[in-house]
Protein backbone atom coordinates (compact mmCIF):
# COMPACT_ATOMS: atom_id res chain seq x y z
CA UNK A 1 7.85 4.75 10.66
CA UNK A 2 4.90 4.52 12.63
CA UNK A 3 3.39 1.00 12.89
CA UNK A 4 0.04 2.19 14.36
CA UNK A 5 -0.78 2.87 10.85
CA UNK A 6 -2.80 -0.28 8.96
CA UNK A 7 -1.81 -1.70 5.36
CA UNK A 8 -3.96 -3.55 3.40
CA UNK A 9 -2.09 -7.48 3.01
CA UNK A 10 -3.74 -7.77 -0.29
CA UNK A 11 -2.63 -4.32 -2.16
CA UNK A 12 -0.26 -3.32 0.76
CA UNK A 13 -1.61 0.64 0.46
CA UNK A 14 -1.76 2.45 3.83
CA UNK A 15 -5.90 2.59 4.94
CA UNK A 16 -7.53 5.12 7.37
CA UNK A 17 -11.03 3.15 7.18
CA UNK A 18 -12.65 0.22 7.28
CA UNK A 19 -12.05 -0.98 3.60
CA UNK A 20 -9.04 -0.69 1.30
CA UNK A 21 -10.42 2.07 -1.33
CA UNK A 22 -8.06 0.44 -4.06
CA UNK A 23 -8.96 -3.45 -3.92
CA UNK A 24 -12.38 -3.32 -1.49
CA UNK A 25 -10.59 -5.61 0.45
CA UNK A 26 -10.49 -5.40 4.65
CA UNK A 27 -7.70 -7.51 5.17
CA UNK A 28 -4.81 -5.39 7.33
CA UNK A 29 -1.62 -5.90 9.27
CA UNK A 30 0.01 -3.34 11.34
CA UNK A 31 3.36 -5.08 10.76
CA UNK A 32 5.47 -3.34 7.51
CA UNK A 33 8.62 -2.14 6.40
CA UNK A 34 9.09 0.68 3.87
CA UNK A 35 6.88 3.22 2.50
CA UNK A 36 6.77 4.02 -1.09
CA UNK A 37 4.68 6.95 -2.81
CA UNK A 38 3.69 6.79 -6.25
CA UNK A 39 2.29 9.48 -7.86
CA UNK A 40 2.42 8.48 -11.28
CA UNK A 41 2.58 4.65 -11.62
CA UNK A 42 2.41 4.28 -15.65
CA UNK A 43 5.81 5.62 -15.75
CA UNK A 44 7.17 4.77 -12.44
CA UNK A 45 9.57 1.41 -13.01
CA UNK A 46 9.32 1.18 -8.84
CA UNK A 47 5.34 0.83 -9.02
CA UNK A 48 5.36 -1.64 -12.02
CA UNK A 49 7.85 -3.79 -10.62
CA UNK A 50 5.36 -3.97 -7.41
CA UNK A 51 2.22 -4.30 -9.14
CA UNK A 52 1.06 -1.12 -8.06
CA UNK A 53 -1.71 0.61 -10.31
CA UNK A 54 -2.87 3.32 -8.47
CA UNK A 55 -1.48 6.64 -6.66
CA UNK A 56 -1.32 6.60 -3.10
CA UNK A 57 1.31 5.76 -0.27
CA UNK A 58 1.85 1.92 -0.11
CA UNK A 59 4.26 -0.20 1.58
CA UNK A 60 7.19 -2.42 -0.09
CA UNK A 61 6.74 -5.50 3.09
CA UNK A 62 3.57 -6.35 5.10
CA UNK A 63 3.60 -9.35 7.25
């Protein structure tokens, strides 16, 4: 786990820029636990059960 990376609080996907590309939001924390990739999220339970609507890499706690 590297916490260098930066989650978005609202959606809590992992972000390389400036905005979150899923929710256009650019609130982040570098504090998270647990990393979760979803590739198909209509038919993963995980990703429904989290809210999660979109592929990508996302974690499952951000502070």
């Amino acid at each position: 786990m590297s916490t260098k990376e930066k989650v978005c609080r609202t959606c809590r996907r992992f972000v390389k820029g400036t905005v979150c590309p899923a929710c256009n939001q650019a609130n982040f924390s570098r504090t998270w636990k647990g990393i979760i990739f979803v590739k198909d999220p209509a038919n993963s339970e995980v990703a429904q059960y989290l809210g999660i609507t979109n592929k990508g890499k996302y974690s499952l706690w951000v502070k």
